[in-house]
PDB file of N, CA and C in Angstrom:
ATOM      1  N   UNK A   1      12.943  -7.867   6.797  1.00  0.00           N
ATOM      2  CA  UNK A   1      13.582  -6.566   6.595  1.00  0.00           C
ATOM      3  C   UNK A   1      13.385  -6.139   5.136  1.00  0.00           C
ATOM      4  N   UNK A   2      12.722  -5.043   4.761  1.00  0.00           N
ATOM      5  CA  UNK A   2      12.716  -4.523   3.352  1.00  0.00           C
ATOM      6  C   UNK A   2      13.603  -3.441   3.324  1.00  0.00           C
ATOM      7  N   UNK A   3      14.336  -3.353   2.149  1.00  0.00           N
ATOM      8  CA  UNK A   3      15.238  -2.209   1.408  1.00  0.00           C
ATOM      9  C   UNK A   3      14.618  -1.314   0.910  1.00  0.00           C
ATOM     10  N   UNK A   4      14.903  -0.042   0.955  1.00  0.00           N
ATOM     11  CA  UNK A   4      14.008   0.660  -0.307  1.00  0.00           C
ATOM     12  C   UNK A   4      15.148   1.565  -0.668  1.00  0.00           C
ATOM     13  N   UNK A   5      15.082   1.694  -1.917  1.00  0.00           N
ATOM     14  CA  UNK A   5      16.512   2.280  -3.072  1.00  0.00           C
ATOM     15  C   UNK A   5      15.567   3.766  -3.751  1.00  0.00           C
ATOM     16  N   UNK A   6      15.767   5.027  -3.544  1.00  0.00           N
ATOM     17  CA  UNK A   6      15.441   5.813  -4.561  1.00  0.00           C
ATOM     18  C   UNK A   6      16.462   6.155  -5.196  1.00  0.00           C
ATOM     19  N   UNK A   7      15.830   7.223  -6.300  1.00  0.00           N
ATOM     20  CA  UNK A   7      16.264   7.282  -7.880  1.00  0.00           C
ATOM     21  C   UNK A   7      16.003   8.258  -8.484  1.00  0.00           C
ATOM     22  N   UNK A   8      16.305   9.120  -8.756  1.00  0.00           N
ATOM     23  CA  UNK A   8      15.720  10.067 -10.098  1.00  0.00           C
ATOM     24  C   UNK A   8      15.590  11.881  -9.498  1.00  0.00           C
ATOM     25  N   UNK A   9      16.521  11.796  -8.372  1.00  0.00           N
ATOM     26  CA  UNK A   9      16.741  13.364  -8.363  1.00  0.00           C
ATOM     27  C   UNK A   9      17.631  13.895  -8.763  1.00  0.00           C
ATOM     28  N   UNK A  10      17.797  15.262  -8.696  1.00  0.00           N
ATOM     29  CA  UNK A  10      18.494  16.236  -9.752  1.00  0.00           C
ATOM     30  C   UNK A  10      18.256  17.233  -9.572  1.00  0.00           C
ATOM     31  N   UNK A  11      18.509  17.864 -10.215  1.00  0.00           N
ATOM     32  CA  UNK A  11      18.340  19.715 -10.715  1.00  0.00           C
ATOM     33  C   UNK A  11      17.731  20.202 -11.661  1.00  0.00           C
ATOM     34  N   UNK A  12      16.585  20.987 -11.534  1.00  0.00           N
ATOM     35  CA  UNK A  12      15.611  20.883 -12.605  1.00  0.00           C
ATOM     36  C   UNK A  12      15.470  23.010 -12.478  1.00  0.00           C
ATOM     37  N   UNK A  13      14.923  23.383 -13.265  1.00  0.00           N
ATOM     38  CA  UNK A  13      14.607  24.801 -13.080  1.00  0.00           C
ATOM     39  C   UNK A  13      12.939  24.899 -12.558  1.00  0.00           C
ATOM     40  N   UNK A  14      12.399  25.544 -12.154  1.00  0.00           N
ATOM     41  CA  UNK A  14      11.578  26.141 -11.495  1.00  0.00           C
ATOM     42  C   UNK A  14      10.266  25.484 -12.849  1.00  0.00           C
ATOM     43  N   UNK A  15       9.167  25.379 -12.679  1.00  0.00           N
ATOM     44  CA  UNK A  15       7.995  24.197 -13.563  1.00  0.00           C
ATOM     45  C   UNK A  15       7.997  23.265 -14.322  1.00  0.00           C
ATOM     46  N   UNK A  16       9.714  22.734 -14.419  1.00  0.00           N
ATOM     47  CA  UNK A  16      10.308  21.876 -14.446  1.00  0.00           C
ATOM     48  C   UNK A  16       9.684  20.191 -13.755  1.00  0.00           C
ATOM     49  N   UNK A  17       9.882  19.449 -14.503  1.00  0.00           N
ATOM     50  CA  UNK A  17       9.435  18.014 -13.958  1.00  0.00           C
ATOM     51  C   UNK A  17      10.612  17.176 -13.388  1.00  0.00           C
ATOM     52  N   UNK A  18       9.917  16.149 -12.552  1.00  0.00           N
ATOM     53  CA  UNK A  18      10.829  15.052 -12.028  1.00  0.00           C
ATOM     54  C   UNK A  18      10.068  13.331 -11.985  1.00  0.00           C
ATOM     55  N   UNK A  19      11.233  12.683 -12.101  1.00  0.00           N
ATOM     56  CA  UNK A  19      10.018  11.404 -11.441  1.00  0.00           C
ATOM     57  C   UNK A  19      11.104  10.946 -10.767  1.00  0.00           C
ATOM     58  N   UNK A  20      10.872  10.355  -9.459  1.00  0.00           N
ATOM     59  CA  UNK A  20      11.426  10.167  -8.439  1.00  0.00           C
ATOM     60  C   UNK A  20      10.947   8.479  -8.407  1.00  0.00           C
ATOM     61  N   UNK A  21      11.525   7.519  -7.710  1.00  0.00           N
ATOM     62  CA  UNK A  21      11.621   6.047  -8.383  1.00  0.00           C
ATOM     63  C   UNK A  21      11.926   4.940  -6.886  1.00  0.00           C
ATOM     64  N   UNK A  22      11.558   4.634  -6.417  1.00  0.00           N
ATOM     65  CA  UNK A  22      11.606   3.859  -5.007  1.00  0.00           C
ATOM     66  C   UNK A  22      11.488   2.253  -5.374  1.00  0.00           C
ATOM     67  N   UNK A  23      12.610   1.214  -4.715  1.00  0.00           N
ATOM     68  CA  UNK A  23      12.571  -0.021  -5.253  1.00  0.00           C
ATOM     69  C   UNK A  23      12.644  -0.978  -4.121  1.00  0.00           C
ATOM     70  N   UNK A  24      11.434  -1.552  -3.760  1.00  0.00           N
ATOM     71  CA  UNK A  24      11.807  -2.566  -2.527  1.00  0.00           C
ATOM     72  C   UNK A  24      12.178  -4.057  -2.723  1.00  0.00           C
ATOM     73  N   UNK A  25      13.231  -3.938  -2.047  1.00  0.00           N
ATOM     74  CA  UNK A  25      13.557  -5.393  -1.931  1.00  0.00           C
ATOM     75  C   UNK A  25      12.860  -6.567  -1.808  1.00  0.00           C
ATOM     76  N   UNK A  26      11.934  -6.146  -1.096  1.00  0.00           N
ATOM     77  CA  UNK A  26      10.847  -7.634  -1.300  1.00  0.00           C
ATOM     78  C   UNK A  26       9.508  -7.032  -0.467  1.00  0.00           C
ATOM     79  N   UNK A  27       8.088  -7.574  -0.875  1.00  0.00           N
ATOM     80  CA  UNK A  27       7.113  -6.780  -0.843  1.00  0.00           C
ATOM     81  C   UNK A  27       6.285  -8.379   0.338  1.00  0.00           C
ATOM     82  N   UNK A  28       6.441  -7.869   1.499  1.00  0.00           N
ATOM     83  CA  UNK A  28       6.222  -9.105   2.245  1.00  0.00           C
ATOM     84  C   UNK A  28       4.472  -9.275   2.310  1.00  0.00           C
ATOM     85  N   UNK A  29       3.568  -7.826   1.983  1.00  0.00           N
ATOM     86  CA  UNK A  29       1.897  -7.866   2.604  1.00  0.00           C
ATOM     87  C   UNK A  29       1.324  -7.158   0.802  1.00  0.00           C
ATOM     88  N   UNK A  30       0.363  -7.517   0.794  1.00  0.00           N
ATOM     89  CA  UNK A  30      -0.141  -6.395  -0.638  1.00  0.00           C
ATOM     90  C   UNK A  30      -0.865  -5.895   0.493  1.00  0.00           C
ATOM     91  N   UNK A  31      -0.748  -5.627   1.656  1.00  0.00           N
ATOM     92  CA  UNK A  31      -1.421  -4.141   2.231  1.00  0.00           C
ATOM     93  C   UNK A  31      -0.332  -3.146   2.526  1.00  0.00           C
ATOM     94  N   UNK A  32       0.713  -3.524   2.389  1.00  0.00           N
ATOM     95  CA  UNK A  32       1.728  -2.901   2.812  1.00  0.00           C
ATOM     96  C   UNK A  32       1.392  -1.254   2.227  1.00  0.00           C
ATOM     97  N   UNK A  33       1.655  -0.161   2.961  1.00  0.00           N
ATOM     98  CA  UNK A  33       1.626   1.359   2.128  1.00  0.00           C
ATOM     99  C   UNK A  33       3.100   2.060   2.127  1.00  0.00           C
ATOM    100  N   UNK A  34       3.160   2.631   0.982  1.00  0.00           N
ATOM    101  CA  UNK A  34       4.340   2.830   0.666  1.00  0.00           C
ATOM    102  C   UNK A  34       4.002   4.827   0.640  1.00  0.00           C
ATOM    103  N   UNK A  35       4.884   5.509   0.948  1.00  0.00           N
ATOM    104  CA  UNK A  35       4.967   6.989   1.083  1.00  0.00           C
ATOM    105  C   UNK A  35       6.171   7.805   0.960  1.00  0.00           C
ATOM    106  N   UNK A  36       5.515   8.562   0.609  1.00  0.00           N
ATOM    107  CA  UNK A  36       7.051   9.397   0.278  1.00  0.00           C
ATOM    108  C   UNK A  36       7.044  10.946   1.313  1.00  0.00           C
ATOM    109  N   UNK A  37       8.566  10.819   1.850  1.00  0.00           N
ATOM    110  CA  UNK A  37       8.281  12.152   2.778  1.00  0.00           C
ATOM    111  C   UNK A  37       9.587  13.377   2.041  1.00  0.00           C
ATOM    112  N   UNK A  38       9.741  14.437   2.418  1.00  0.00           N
ATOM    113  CA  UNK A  38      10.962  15.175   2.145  1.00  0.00           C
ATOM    114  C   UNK A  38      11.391  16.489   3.446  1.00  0.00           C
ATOM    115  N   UNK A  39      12.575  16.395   3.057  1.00  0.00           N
ATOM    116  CA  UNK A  39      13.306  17.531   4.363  1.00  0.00           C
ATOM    117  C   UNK A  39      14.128  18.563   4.090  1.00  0.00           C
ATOM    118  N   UNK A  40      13.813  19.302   3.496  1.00  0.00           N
ATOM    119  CA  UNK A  40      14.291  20.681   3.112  1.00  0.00           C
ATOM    120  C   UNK A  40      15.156  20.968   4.056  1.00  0.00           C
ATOM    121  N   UNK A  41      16.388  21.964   3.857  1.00  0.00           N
ATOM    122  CA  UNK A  41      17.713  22.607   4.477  1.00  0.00           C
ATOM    123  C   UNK A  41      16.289  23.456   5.932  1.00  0.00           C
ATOM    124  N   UNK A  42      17.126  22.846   6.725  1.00  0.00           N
ATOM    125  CA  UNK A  42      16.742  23.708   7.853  1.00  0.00           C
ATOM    126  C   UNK A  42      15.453  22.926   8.741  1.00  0.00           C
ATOM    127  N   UNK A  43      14.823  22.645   7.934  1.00  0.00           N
ATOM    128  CA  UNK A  43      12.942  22.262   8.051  1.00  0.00           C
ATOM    129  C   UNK A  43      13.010  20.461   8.540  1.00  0.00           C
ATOM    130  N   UNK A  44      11.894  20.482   9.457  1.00  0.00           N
ATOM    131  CA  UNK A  44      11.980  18.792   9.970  1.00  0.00           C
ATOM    132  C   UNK A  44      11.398  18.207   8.694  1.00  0.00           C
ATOM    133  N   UNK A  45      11.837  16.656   8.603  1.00  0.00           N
ATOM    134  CA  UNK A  45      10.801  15.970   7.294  1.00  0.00           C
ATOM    135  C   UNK A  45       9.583  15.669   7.739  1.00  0.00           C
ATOM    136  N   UNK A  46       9.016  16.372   5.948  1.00  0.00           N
ATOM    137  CA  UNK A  46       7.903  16.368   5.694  1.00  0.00           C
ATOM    138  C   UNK A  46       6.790  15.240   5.309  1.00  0.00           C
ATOM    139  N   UNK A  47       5.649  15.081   5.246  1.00  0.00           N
ATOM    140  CA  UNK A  47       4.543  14.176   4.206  1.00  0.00           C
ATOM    141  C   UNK A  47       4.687  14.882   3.059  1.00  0.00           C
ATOM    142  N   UNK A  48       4.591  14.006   2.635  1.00  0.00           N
ATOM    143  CA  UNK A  48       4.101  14.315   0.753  1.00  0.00           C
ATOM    144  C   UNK A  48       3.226  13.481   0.021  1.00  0.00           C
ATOM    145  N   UNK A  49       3.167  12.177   0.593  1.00  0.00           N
ATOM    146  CA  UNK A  49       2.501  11.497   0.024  1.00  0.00           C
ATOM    147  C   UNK A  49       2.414  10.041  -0.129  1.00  0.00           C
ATOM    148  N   UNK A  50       1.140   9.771  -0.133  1.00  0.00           N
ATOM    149  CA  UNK A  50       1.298   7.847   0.092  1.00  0.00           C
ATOM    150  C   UNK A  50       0.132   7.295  -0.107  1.00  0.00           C
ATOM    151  N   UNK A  51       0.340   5.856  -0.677  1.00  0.00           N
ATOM    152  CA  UNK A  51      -0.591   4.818  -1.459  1.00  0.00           C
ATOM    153  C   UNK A  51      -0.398   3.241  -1.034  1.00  0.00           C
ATOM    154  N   UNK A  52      -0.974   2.725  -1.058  1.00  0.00           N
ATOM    155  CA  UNK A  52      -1.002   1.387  -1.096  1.00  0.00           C
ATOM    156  C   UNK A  52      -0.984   0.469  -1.635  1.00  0.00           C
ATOM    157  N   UNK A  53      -0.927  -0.639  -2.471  1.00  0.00           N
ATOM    158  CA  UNK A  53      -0.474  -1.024  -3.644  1.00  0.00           C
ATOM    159  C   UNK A  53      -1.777  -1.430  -4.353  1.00  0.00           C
ATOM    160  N   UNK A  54      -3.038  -1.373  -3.664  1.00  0.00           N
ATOM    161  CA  UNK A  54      -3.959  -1.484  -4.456  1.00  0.00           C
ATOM    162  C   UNK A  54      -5.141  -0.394  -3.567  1.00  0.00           C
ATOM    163  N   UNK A  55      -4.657   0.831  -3.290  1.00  0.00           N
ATOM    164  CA  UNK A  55      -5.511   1.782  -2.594  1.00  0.00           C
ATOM    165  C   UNK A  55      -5.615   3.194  -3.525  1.00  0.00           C
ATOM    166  N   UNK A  56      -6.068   3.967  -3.000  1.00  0.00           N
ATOM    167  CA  UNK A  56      -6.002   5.390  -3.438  1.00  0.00           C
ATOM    168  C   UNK A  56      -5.197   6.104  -2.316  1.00  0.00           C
ATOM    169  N   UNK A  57      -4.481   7.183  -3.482  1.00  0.00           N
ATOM    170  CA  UNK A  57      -3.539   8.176  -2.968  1.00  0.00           C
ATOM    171  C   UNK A  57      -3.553   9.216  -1.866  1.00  0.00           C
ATOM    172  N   UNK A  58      -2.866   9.437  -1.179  1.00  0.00           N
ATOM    173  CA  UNK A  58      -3.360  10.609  -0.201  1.00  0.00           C
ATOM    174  C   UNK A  58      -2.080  11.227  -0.298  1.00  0.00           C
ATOM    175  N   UNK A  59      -2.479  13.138  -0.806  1.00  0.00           N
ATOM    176  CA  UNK A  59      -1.141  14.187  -0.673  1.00  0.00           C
ATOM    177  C   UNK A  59      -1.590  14.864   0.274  1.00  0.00           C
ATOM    178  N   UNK A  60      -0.188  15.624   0.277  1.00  0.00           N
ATOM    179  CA  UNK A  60       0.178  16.853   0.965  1.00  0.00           C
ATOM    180  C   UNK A  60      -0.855  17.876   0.593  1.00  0.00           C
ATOM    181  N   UNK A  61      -1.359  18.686   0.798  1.00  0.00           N
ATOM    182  CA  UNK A  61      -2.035  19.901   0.401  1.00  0.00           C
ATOM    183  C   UNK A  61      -0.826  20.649  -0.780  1.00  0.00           C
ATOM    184  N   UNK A  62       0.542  20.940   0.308  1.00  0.00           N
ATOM    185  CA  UNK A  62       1.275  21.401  -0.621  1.00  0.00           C
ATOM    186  C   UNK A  62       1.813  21.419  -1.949  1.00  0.00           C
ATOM    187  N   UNK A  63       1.444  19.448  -2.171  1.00  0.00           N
ATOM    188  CA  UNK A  63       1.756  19.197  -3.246  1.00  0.00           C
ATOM    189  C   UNK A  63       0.904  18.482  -4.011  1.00  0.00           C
ATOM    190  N   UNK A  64      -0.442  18.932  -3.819  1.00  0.00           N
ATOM    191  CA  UNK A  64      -1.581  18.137  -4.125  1.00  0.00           C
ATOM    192  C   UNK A  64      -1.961  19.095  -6.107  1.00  0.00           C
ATOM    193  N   UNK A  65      -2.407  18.122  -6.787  1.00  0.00           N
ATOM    194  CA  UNK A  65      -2.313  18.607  -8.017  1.00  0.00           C
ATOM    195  C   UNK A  65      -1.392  18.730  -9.041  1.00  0.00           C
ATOM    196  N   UNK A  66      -0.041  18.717  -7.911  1.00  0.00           N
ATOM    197  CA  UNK A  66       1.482  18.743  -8.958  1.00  0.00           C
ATOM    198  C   UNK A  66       1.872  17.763  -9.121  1.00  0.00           C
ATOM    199  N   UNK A  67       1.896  16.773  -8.003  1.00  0.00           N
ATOM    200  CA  UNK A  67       2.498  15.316  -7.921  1.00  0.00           C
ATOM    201  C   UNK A  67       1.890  14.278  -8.110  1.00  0.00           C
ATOM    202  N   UNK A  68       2.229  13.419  -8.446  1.00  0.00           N
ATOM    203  CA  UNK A  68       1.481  12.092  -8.562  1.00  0.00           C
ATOM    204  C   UNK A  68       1.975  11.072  -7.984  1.00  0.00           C
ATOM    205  N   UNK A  69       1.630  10.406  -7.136  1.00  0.00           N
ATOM    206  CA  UNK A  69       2.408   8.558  -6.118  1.00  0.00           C
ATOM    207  C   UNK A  69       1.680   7.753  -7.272  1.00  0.00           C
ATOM    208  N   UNK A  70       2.400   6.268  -7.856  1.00  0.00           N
ATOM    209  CA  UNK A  70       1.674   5.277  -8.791  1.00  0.00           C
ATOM    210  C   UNK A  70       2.432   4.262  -7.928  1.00  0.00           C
ATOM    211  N   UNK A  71       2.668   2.855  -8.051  1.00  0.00           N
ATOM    212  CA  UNK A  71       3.021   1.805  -8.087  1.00  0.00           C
ATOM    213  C   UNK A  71       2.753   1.309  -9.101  1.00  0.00           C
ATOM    214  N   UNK A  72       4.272   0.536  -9.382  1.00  0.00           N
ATOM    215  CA  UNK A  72       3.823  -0.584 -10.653  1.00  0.00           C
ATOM    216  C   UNK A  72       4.086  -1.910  -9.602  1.00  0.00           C
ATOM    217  N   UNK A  73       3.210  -2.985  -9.124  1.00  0.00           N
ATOM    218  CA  UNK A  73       3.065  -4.372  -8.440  1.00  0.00           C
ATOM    219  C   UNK A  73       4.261  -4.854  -9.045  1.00  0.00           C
ATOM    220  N   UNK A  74       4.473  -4.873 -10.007  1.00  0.00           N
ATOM    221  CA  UNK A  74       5.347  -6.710 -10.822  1.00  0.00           C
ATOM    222  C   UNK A  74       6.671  -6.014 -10.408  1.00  0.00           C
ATOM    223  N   UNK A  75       6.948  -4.577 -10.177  1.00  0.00           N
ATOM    224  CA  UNK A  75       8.001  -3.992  -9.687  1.00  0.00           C
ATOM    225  C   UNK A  75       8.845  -4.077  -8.437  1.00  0.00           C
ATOM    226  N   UNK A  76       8.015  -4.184  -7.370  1.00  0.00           N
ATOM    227  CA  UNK A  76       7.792  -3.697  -6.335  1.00  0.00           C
ATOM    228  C   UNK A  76       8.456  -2.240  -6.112  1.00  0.00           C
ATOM    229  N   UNK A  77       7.775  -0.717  -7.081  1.00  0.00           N
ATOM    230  CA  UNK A  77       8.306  -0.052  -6.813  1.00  0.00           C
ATOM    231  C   UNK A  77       7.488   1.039  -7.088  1.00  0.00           C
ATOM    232  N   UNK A  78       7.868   2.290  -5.823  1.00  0.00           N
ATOM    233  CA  UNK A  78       6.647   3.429  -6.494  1.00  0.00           C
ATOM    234  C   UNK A  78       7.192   4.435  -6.564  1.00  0.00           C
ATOM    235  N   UNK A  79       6.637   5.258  -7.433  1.00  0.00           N
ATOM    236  CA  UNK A  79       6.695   6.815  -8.379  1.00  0.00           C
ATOM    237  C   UNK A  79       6.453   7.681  -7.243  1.00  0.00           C
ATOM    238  N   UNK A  80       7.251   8.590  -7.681  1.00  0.00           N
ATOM    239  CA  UNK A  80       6.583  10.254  -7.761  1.00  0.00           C
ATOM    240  C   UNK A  80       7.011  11.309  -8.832  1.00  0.00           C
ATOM    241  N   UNK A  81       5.725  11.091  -9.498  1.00  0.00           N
ATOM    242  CA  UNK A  81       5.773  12.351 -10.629  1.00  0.00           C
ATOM    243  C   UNK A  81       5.823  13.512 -10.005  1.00  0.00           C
ATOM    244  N   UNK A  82       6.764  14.747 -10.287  1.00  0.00           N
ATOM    245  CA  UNK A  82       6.721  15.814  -9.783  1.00  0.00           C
ATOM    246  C   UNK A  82       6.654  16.684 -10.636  1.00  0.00           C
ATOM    247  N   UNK A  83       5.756  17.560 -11.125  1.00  0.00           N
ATOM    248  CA  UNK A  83       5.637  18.510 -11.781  1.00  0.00           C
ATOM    249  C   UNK A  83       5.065  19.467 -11.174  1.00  0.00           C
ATOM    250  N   UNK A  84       5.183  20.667 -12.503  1.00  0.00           N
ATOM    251  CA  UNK A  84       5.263  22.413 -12.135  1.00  0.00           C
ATOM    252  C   UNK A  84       5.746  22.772 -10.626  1.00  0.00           C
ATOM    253  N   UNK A  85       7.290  22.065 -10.881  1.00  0.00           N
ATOM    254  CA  UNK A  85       8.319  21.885  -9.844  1.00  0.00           C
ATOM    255  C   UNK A  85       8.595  23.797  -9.092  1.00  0.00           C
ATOM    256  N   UNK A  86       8.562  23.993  -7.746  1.00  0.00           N
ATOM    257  CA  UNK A  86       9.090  25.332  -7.223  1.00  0.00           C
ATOM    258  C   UNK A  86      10.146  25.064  -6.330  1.00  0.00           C
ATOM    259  N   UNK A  87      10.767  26.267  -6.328  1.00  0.00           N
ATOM    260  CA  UNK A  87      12.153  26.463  -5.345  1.00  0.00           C
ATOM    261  C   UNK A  87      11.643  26.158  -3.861  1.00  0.00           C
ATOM    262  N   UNK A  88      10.495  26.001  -3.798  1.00  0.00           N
ATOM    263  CA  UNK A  88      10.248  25.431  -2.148  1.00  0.00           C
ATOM    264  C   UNK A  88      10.339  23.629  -2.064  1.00  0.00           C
ATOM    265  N   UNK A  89      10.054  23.420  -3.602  1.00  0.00           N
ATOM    266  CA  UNK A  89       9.771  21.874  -3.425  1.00  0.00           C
ATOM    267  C   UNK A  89      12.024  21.320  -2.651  1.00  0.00           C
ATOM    268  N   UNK A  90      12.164  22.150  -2.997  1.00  0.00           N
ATOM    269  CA  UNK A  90      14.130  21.425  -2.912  1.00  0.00           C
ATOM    270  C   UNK A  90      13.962  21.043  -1.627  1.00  0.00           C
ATOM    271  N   UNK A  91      14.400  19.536  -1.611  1.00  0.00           N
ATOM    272  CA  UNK A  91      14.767  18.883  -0.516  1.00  0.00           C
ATOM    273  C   UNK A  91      15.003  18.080  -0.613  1.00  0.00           C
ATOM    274  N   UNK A  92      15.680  17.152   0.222  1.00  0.00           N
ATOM    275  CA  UNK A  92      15.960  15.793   0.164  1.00  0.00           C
ATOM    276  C   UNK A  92      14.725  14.593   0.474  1.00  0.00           C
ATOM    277  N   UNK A  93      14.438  13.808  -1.089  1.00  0.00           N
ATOM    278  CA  UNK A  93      13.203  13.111  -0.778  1.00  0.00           C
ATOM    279  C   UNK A  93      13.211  11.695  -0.755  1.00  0.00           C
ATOM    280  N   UNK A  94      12.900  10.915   0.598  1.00  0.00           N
ATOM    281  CA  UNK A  94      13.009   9.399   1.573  1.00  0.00           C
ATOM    282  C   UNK A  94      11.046   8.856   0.848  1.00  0.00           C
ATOM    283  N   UNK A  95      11.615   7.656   0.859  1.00  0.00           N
ATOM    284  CA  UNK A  95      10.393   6.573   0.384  1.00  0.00           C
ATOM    285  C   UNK A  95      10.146   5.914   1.961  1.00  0.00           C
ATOM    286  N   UNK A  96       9.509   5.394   1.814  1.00  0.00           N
ATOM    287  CA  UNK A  96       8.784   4.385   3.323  1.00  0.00           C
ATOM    288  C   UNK A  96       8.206   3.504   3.267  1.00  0.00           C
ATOM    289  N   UNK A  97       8.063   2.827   3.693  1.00  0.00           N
ATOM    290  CA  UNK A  97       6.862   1.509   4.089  1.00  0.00           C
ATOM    291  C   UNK A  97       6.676   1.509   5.178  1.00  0.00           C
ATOM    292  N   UNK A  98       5.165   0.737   5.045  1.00  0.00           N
ATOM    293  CA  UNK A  98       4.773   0.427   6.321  1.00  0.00           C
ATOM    294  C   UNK A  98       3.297  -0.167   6.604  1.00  0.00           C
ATOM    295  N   UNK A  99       2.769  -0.856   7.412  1.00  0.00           N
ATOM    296  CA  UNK A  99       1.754  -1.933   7.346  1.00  0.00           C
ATOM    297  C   UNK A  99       0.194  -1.006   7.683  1.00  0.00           C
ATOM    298  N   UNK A 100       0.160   0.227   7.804  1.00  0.00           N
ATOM    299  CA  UNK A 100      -0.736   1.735   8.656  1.00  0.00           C
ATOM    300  C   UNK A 100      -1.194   1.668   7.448  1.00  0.00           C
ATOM    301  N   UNK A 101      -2.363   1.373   6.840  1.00  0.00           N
ATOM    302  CA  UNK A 101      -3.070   2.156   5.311  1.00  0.00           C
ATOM    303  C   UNK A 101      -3.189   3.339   5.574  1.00  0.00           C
ATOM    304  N   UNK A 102      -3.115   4.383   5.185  1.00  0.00           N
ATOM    305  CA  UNK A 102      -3.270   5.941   4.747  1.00  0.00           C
ATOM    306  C   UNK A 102      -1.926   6.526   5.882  1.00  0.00           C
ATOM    307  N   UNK A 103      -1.112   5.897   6.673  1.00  0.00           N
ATOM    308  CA  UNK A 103      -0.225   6.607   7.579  1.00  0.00           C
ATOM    309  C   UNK A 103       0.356   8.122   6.948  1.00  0.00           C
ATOM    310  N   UNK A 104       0.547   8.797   7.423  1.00  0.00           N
ATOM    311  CA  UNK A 104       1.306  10.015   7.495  1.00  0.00           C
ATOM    312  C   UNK A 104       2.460  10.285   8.283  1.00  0.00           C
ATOM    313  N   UNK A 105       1.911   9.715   9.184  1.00  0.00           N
ATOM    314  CA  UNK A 105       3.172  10.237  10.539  1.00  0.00           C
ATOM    315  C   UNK A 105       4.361   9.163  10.126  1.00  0.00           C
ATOM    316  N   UNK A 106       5.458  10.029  10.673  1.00  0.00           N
ATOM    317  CA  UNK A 106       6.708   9.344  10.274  1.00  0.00           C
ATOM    318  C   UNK A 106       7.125   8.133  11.104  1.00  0.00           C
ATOM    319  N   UNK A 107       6.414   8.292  12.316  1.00  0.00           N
ATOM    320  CA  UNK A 107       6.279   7.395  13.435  1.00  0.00           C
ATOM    321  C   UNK A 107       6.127   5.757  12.582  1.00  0.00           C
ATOM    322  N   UNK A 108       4.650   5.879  11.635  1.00  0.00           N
ATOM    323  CA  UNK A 108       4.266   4.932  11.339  1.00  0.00           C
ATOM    324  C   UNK A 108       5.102   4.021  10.528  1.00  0.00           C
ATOM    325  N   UNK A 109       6.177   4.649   9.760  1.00  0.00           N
ATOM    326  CA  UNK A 109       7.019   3.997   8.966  1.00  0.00           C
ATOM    327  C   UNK A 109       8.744   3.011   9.986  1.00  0.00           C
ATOM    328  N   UNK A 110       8.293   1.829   9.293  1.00  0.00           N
ATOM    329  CA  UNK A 110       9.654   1.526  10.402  1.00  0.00           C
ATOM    330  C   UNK A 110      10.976   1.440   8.900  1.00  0.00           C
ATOM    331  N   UNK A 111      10.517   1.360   8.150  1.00  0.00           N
ATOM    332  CA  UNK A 111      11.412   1.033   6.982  1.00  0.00           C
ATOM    333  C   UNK A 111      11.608   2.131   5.793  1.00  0.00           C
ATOM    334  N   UNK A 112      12.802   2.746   5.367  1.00  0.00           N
ATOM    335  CA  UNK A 112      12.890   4.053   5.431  1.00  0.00           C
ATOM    336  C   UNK A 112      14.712   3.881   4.101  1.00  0.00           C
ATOM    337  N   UNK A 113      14.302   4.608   3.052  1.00  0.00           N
ATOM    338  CA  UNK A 113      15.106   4.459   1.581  1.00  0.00           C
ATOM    339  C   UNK A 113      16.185   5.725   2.645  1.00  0.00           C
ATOM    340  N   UNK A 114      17.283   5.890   1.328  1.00  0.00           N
ATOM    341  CA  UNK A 114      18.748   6.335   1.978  1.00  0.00           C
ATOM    342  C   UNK A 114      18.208   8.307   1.232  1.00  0.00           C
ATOM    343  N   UNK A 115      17.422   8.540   0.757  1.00  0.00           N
ATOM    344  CA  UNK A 115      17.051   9.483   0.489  1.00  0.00           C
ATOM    345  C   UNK A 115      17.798  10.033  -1.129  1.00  0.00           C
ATOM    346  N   UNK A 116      16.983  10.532  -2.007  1.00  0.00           N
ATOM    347  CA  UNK A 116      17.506  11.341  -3.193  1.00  0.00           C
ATOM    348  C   UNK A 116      17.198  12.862  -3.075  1.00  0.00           C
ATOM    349  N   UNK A 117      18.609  13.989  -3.452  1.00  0.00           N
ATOM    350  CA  UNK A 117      18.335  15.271  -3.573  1.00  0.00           C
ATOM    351  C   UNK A 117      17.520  15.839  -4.708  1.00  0.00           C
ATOM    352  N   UNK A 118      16.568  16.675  -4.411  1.00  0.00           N
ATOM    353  CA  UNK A 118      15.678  17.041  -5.443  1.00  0.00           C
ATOM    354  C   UNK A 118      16.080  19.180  -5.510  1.00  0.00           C
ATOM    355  N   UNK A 119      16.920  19.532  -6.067  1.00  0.00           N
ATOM    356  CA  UNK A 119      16.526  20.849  -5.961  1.00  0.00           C
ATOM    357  C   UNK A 119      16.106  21.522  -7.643  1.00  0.00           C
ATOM    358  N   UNK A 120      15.446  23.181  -6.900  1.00  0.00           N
ATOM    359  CA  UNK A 120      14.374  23.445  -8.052  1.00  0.00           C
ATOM    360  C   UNK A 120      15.369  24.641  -7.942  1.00  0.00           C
ATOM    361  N   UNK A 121      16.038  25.047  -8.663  1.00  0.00           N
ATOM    362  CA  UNK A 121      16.005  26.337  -9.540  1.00  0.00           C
ATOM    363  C   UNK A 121      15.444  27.299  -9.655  1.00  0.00           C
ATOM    364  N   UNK A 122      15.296  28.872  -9.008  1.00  0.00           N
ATOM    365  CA  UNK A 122      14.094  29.851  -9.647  1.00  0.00           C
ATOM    366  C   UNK A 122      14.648  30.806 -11.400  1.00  0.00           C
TER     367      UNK A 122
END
């Protein structure tokens, strides 16, 4: 069973930055992929984004260029830089794992953080 703890939302104004902070309890595969999804008021949750601990990144279109997914290994924990933040990005944003390299679908994740609020300001 892995935990995952996020961290680092808030209230920011409109091109405003964030870094958002995911911490797993114990890292059982180095294939394991870790992703980040979000669920805006109203809207089903979304992809945003996900990496593997020694792969390359795959975004959202939506948020491709603004955000950044990293892992630090000795951590077991991964980033999301969020910059030139918009009033669409506000939502509540969940970390994931899961054993699928490049997964998207929410299906693929069985292990799933308690979620941090992110809203943007115009």
């Amino acid at each position: 069973q892995v935990q995952l703890v996020e961290s680092g939302g808030g209230l920011v104004q409109a091109g405003g930055s964030l870094r958002l902070s995911c911490t797993a309890s114990s890292r059982s595969s180095s294939s394991d992929t870790m992703a980040w999804f979000r669920q805006a008021p109203g809207k089903e949750r979304e992809f945003v984004a996900t990496t593997g601990w020694s792969s390359s990144a795959i975004y959202a279109d939506s948020v491709k260029n603004r955000f950044t997914i990293s892992t630090d290994n000795a951590k077991n924990t991964v980033y999301l830089q969020m910059n030139s933040l918009k009033p669409e990005d506000t939502a509540v944003y969940y970390c994931a794992v899961t054993r699928v390299p490049g997964a998207r679908a929410q299906l693929a994740y069985p292990y799933w953080g308690q979620g941090t609020q992110v809203t943007v300001s115009s």
